[in-house]
N, C-alpha and C. Protein backbone atom coordinates (compact mmCIF):
# COMPACT_ATOMS: atom_id res chain seq x y z
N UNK A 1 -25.67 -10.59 -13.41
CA UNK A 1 -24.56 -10.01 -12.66
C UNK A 1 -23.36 -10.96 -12.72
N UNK A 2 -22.28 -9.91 -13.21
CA UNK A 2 -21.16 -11.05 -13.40
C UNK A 2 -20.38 -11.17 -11.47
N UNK A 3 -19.77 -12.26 -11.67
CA UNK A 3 -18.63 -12.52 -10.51
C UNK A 3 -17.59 -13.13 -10.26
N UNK A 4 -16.66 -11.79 -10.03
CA UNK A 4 -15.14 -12.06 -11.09
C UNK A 4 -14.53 -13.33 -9.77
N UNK A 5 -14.11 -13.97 -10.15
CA UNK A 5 -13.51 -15.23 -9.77
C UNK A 5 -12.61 -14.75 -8.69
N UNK A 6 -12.12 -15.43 -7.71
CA UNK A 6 -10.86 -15.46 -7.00
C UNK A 6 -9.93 -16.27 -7.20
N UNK A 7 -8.44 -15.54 -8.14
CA UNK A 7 -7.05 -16.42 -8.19
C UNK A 7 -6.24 -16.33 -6.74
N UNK A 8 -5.72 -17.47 -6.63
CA UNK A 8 -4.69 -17.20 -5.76
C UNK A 8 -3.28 -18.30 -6.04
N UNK A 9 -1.99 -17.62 -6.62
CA UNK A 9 -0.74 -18.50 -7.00
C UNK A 9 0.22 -18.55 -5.78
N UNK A 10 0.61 -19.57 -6.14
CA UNK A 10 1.60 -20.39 -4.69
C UNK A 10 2.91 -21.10 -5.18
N UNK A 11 3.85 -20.43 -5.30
CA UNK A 11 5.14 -21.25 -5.87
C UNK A 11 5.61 -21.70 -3.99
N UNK A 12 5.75 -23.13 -4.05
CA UNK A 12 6.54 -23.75 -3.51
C UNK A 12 7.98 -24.24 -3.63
N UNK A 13 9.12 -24.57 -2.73
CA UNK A 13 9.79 -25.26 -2.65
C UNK A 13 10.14 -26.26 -1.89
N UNK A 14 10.15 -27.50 -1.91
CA UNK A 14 10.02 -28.35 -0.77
C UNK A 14 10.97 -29.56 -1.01
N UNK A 15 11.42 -30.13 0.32
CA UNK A 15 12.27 -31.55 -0.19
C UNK A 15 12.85 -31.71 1.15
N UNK A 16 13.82 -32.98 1.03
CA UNK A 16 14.48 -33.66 2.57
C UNK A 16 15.53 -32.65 3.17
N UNK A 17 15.28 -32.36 4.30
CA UNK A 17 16.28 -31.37 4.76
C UNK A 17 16.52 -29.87 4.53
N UNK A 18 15.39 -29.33 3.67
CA UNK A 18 14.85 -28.24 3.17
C UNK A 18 15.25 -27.12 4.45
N UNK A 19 16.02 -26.19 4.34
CA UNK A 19 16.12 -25.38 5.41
C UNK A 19 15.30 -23.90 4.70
N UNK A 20 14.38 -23.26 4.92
CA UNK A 20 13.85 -22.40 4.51
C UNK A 20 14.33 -20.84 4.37
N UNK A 21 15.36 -20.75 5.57
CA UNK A 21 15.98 -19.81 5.29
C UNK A 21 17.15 -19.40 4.40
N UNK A 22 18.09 -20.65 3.77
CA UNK A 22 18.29 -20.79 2.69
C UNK A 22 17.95 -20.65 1.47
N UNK A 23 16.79 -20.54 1.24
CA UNK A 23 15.38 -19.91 0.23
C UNK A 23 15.22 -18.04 0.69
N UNK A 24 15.16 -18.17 1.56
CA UNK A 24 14.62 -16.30 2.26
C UNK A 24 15.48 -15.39 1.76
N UNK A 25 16.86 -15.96 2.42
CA UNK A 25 17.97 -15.27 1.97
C UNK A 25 18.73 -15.15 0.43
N UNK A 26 18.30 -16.00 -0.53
CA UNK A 26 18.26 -16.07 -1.91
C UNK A 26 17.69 -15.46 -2.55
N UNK A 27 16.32 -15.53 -2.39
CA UNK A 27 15.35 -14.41 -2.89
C UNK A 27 15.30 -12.99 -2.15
N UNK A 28 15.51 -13.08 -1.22
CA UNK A 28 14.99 -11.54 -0.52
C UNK A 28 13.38 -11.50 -0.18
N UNK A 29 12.61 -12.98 -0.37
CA UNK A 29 11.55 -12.26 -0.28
C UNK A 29 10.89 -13.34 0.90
N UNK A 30 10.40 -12.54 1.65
CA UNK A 30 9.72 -13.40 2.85
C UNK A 30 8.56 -14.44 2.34
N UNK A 31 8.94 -15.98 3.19
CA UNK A 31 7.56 -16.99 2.31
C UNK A 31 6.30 -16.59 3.68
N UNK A 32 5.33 -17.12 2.81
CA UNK A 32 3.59 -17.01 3.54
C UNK A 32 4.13 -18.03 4.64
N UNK A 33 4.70 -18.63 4.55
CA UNK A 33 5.09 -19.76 5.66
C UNK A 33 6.03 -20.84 5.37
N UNK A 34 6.42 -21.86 6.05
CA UNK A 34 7.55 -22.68 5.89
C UNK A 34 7.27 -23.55 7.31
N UNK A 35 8.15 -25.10 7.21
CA UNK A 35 8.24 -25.61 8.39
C UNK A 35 9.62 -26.52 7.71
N UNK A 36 10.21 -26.68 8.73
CA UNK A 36 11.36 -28.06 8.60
C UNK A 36 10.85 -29.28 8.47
N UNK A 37 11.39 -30.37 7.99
CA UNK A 37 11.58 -31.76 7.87
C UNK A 37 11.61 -32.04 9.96
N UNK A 38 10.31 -32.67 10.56
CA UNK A 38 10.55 -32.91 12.16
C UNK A 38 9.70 -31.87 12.48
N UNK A 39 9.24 -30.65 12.22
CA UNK A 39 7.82 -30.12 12.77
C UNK A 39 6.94 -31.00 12.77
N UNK A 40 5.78 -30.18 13.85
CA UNK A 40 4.76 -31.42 13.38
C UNK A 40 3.87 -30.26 12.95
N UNK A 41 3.17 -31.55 12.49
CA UNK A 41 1.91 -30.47 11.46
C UNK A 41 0.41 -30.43 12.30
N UNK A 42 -0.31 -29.71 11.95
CA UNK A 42 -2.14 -29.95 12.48
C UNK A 42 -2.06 -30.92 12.88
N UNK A 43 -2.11 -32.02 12.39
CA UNK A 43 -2.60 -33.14 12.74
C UNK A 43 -1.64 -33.62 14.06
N UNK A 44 -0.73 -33.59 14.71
CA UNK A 44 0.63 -33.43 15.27
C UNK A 44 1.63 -35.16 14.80
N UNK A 45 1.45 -34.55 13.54
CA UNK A 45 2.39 -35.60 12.90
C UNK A 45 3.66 -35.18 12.65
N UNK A 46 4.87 -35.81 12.61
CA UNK A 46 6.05 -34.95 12.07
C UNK A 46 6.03 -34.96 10.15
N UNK A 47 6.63 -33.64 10.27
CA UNK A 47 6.29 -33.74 8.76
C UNK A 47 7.94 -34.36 8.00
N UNK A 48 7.83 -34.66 7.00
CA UNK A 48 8.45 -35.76 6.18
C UNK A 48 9.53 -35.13 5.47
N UNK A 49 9.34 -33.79 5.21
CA UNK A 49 9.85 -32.85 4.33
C UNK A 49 10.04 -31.33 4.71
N UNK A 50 11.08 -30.52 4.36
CA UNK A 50 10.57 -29.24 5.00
C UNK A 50 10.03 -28.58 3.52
N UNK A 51 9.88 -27.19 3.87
CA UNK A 51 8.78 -26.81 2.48
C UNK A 51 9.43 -24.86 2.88
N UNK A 52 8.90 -24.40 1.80
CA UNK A 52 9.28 -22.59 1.88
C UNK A 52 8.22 -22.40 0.90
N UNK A 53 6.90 -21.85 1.26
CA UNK A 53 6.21 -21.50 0.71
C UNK A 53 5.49 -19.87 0.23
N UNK A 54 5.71 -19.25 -1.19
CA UNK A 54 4.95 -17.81 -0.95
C UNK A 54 3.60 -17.88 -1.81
N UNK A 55 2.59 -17.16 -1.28
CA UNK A 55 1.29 -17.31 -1.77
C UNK A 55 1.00 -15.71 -1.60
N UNK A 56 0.40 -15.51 -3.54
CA UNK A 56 0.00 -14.14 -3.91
C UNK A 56 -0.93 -13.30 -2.44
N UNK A 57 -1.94 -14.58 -2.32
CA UNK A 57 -3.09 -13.86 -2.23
C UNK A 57 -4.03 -14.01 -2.83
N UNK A 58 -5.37 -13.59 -3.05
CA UNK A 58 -6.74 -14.16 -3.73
C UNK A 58 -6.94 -12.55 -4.36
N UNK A 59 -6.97 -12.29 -5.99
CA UNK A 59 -7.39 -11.43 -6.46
C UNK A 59 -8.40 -12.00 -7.05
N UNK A 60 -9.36 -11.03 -7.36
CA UNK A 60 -10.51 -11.14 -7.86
C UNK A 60 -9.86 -10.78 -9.43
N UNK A 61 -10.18 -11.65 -10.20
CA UNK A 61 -10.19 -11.43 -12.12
C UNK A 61 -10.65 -12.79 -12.82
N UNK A 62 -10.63 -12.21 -14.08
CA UNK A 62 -11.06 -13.37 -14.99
C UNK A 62 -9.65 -14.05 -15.77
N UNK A 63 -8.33 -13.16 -15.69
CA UNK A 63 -7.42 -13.53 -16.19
C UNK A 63 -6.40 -13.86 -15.52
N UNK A 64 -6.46 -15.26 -14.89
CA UNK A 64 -5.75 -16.20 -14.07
C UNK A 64 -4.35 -16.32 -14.83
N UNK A 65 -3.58 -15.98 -15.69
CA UNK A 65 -2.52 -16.00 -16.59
C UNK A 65 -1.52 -14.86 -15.86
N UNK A 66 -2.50 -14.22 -15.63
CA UNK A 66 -1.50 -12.64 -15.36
C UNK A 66 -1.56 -12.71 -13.75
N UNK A 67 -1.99 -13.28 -13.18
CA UNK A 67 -1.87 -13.67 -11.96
C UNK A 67 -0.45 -14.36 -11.84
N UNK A 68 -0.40 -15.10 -12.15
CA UNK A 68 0.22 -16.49 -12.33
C UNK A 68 1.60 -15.72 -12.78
N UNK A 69 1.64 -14.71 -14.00
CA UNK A 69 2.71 -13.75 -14.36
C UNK A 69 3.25 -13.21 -13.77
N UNK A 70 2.59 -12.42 -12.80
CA UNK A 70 3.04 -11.20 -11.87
C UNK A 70 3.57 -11.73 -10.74
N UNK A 71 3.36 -12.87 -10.15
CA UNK A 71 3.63 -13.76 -9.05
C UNK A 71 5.14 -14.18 -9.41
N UNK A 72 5.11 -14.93 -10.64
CA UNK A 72 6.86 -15.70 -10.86
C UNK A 72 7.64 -14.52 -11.04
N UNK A 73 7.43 -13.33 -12.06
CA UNK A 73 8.01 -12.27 -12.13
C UNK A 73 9.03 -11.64 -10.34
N UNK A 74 8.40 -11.55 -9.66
CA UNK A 74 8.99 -11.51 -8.03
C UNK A 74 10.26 -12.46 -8.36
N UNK A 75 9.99 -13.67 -8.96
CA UNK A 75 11.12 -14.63 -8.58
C UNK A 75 12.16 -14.51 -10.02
N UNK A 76 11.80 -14.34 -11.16
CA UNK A 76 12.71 -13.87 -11.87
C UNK A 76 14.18 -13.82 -11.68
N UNK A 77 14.81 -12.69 -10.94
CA UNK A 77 15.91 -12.56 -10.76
C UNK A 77 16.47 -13.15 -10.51
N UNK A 78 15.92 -14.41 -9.44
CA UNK A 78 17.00 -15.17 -8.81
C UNK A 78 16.57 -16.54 -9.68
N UNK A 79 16.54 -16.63 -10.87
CA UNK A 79 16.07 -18.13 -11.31
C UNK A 79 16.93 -18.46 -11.51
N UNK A 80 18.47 -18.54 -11.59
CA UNK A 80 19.55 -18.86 -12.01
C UNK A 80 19.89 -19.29 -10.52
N UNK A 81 20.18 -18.85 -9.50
CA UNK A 81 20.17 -19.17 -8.00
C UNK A 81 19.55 -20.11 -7.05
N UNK A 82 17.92 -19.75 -7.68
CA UNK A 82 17.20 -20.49 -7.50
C UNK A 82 17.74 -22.34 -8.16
N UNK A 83 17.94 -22.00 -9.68
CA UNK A 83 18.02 -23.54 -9.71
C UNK A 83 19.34 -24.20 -9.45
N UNK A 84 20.03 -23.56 -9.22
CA UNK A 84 21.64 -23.73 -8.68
C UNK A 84 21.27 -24.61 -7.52
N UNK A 85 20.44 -23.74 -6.25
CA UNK A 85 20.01 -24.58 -4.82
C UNK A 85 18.83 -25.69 -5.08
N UNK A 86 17.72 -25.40 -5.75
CA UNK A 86 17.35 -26.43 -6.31
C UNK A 86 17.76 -28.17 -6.24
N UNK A 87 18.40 -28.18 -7.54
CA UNK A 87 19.43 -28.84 -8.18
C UNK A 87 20.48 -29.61 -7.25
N UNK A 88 21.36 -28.71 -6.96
CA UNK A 88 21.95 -29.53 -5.41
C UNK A 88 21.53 -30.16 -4.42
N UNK A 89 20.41 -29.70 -3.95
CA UNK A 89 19.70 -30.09 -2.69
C UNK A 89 18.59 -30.95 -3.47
N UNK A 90 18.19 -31.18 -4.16
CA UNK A 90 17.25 -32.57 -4.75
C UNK A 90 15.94 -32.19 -4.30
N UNK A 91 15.36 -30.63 -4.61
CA UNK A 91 14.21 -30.24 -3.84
C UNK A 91 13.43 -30.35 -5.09
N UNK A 92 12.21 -29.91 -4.95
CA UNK A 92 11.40 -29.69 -6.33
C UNK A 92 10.68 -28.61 -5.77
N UNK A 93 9.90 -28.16 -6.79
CA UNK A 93 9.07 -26.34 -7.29
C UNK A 93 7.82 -27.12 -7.71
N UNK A 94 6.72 -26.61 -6.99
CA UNK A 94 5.59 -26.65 -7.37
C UNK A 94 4.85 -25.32 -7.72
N UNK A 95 4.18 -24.96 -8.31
CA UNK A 95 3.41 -23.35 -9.02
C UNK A 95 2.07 -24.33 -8.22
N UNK A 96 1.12 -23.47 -7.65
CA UNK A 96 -0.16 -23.90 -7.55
C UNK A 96 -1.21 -22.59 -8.12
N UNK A 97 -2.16 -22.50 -8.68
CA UNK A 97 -3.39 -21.93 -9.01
C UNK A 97 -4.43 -22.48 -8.68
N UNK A 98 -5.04 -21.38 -7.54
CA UNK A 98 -6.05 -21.88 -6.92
C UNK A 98 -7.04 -21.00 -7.56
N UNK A 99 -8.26 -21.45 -8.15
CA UNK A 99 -9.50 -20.50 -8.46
C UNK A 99 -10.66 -20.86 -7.89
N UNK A 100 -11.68 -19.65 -7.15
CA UNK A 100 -12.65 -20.13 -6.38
C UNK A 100 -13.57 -19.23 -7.67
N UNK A 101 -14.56 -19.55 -8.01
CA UNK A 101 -15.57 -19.63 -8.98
C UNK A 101 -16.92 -19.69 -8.32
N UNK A 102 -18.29 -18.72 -9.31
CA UNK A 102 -19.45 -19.29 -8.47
C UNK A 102 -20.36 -19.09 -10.00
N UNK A 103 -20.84 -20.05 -10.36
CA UNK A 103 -21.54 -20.41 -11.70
C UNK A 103 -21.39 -20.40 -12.85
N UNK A 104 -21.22 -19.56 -14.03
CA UNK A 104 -20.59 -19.87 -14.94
C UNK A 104 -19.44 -19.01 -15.32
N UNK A 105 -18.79 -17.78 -14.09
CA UNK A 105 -18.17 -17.27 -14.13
C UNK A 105 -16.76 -17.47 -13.97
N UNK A 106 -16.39 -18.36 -15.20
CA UNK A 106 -14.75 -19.21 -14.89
C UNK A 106 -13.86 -18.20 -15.33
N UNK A 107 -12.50 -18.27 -15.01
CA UNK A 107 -11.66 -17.58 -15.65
C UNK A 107 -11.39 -18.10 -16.52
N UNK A 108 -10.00 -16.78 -17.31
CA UNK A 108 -9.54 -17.99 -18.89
C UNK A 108 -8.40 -18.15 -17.76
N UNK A 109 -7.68 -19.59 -18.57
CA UNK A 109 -6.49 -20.12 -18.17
C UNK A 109 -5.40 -20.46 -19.24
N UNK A 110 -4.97 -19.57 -19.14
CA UNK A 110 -3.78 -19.37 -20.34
C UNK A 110 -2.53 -19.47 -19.71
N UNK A 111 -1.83 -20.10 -19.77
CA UNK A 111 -0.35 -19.84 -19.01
C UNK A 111 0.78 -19.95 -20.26
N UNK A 112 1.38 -18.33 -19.99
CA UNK A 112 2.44 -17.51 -21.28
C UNK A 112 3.17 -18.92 -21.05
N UNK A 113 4.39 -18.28 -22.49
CA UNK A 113 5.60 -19.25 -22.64
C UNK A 113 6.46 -18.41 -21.07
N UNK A 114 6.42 -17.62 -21.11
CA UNK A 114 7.13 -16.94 -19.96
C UNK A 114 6.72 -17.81 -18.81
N UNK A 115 5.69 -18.09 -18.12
CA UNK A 115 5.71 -18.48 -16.69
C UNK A 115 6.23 -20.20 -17.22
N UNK A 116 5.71 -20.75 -18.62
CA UNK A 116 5.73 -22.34 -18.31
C UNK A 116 7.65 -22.51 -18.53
N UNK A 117 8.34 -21.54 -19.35
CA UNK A 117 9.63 -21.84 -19.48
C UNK A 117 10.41 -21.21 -18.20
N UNK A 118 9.66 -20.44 -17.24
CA UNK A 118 10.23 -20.58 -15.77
C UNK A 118 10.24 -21.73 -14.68
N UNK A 119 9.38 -22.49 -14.53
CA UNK A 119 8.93 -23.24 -14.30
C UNK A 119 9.81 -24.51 -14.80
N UNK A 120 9.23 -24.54 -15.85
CA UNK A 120 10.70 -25.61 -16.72
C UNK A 120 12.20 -25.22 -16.41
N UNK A 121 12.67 -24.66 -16.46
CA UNK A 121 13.77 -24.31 -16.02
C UNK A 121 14.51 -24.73 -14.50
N UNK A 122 13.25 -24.33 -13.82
CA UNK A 122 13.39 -24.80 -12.43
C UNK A 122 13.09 -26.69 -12.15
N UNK A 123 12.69 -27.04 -13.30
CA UNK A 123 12.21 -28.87 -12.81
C UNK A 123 11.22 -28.49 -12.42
N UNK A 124 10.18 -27.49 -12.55
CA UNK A 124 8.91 -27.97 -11.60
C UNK A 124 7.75 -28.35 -12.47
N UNK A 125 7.03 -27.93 -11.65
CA UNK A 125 5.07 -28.62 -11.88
C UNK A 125 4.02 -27.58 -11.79
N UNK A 126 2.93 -27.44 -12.44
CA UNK A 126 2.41 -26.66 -12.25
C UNK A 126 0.80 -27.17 -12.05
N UNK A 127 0.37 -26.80 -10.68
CA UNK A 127 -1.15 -27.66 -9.90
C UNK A 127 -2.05 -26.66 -10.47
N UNK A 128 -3.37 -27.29 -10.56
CA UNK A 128 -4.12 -25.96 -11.11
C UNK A 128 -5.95 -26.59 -10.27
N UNK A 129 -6.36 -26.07 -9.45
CA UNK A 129 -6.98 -26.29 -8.31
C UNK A 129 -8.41 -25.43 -8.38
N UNK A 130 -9.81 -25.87 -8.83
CA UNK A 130 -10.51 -25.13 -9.46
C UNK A 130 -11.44 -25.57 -8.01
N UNK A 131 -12.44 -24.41 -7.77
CA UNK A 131 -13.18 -24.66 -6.51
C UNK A 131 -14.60 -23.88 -6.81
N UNK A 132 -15.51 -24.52 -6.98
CA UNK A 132 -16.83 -24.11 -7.81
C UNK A 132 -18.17 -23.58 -6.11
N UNK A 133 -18.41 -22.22 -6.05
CA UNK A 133 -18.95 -21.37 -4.70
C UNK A 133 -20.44 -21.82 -5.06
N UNK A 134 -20.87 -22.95 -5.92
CA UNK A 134 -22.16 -22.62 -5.96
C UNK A 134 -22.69 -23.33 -4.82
């Protein structure tokens, strides 16, 4: 019995003085969450940085690529905007791929010229976060 993996992609933006709604209102698209530079976090520490974060969600597939596709695609439009605020404000872009896995059922991990020359474009990074259910 096969068991299709769980992806879940997370483009971040984060940096000193990071106001998140500055991000909201650029994109149009609401983040999974955000905090300012002076929240405190779980732990009740103040945090260091503020951050604007959106996260897909956990689909079940074997083709973590098209995950990863369909996710930056949302941000597309505004990549020119995006790296305009970027750029000025001295923030950086992280992509995360999270895959939860249970035995030898890995996904493929292919990432198009499309998501890595978005990504590039923006200065960012791309995390890739593998989590094995056995």
């Amino acid at each position: 019995m096969t068991n299709k993996p769980f992806v879940k992609v997370i483009l971040s933006i984060y940096g000193n003085h990071l106001d998140p709604e500055i991000i909201s209102n650029k994109v149009r698209i609401s983040p999974s969450f955000f905090y300012r530079k002076g929240d405190l976090a779980k732990a009740g520490r103040k945090r260091k940085e503020g951050c604007w974060t959106y996260e897909s969600g956990y689909k079940r597939t074997f083709y973590a690529g098209k995950s990863i596709d369909s996710t930056l695609a949302l941000f597309e439009p505004y990549r020119s905007e995006l790296k305009r605020i970027i750029m000025r404000n001295l923030w950086e872009l992280k992509v995360e791929v999270v895959i939860k896995y249970k035995g030898h059922d890995t996904p493929s991990l292919t990432i198009s010229k499309t998501a890595l020359n978005f990504v590039s474009f923006l200065g960012g990074c791309i995390d890739v976060d593998l989590y094995s259910n056995d």
